[in-house]
C-alpha atoms as a PDB file:
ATOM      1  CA  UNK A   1     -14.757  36.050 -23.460  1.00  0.00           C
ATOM      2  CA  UNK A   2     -14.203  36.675 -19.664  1.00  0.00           C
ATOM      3  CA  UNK A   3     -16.397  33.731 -19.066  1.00  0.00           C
ATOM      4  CA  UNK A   4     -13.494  31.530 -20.784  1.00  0.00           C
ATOM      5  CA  UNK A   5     -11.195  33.595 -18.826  1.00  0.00           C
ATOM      6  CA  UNK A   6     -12.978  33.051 -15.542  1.00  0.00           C
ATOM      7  CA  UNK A   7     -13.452  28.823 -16.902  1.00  0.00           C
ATOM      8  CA  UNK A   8      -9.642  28.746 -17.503  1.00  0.00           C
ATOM      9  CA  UNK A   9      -8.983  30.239 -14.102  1.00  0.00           C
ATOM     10  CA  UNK A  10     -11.492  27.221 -12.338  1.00  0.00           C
ATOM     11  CA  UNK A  11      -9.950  24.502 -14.496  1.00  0.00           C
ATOM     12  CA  UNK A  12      -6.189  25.635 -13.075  1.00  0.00           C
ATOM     13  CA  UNK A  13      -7.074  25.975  -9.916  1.00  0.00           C
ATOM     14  CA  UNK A  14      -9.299  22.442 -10.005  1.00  0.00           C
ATOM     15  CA  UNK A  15      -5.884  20.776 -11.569  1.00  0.00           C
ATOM     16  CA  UNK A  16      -3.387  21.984  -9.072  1.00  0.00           C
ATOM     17  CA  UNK A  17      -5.850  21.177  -5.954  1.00  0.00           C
ATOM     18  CA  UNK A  18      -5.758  17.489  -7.789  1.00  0.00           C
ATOM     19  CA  UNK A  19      -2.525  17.386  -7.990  1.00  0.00           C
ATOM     20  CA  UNK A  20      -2.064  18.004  -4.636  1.00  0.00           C
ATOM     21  CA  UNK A  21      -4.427  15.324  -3.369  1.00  0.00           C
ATOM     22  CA  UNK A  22      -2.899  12.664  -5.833  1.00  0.00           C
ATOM     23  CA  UNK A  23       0.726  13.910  -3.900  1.00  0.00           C
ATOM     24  CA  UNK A  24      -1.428  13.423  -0.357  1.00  0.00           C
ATOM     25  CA  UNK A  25      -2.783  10.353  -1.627  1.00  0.00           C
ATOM     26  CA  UNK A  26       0.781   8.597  -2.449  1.00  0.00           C
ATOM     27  CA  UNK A  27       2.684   9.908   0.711  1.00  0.00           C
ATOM     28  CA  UNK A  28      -0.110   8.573   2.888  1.00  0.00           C
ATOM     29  CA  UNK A  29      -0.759   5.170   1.083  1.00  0.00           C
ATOM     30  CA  UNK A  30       3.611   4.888   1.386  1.00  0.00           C
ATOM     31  CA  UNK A  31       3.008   6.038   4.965  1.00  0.00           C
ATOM     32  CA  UNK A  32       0.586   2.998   5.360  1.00  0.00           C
ATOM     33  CA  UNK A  33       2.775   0.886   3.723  1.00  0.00           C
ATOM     34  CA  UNK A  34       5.819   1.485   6.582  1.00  0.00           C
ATOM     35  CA  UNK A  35       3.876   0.708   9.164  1.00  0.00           C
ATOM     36  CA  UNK A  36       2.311  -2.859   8.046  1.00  0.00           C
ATOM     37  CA  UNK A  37       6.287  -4.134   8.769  1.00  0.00           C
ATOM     38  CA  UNK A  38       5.950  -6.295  11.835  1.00  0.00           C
ATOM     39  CA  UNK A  39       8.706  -7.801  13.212  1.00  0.00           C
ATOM     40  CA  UNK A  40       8.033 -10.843  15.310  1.00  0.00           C
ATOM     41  CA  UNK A  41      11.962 -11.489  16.576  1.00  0.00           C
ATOM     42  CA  UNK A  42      12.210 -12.482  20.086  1.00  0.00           C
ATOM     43  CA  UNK A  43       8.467 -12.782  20.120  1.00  0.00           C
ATOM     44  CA  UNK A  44       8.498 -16.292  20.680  1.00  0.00           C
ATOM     45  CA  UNK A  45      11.670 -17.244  22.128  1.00  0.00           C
ATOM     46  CA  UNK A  46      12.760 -20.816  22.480  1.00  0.00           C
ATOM     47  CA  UNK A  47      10.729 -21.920  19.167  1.00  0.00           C
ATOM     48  CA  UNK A  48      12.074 -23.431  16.382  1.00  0.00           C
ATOM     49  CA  UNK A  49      11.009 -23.468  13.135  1.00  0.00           C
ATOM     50  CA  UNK A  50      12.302 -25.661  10.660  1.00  0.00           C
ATOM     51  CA  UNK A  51      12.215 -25.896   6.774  1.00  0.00           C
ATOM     52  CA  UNK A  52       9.249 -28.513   6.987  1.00  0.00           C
ATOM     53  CA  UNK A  53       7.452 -25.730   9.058  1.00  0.00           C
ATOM     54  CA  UNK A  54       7.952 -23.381   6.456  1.00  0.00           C
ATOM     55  CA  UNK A  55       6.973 -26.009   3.413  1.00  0.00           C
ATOM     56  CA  UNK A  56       3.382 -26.927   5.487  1.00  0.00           C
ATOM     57  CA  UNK A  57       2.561 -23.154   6.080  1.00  0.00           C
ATOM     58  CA  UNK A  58       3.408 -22.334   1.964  1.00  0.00           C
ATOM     59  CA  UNK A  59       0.830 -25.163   0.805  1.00  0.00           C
ATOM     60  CA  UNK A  60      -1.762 -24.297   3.739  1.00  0.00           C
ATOM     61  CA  UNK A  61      -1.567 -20.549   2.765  1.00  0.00           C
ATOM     62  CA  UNK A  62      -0.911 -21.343  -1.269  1.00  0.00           C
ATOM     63  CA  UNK A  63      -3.063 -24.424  -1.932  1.00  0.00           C
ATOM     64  CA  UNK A  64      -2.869 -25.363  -5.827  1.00  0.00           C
ATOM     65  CA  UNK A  65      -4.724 -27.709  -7.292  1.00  0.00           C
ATOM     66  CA  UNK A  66      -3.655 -30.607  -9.132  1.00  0.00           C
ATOM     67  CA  UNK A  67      -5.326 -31.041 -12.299  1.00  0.00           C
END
């Protein structure tokens, strides 16, 4: 009997320390998620991109094949 109790006790204190992680876990993984925003304004002033820019870099980067 105080071998369930003492069990019972580990299991708790096992679940809450998981819980905890799991909460580390997600704020860090959000944290890491805030800081892959780059912003390239003004990096390369003077350039112009136009809409056929934008059209070769979606099929370079997203090349589907026609079957």
């Amino acid at each position: 009997m105080l071998q369930e109790v003492e069990i019972k006790k580990k299991l708790n204190s096992l679940e809450s320390e998981l819980t905890s992680l799991k909460s580390m876990v997600l704020k860090l993984s959000q944290a890491k998620a805030q800081d892959k925003v780059v912003r390239l304004e003004g990096s390369l002033k003077g350039l112009s991109i136009t809409e056929n820019d934008i059209e070769s870099a979606k099929k370079s980067l997203f090349k589907v094949d026609a079957a």
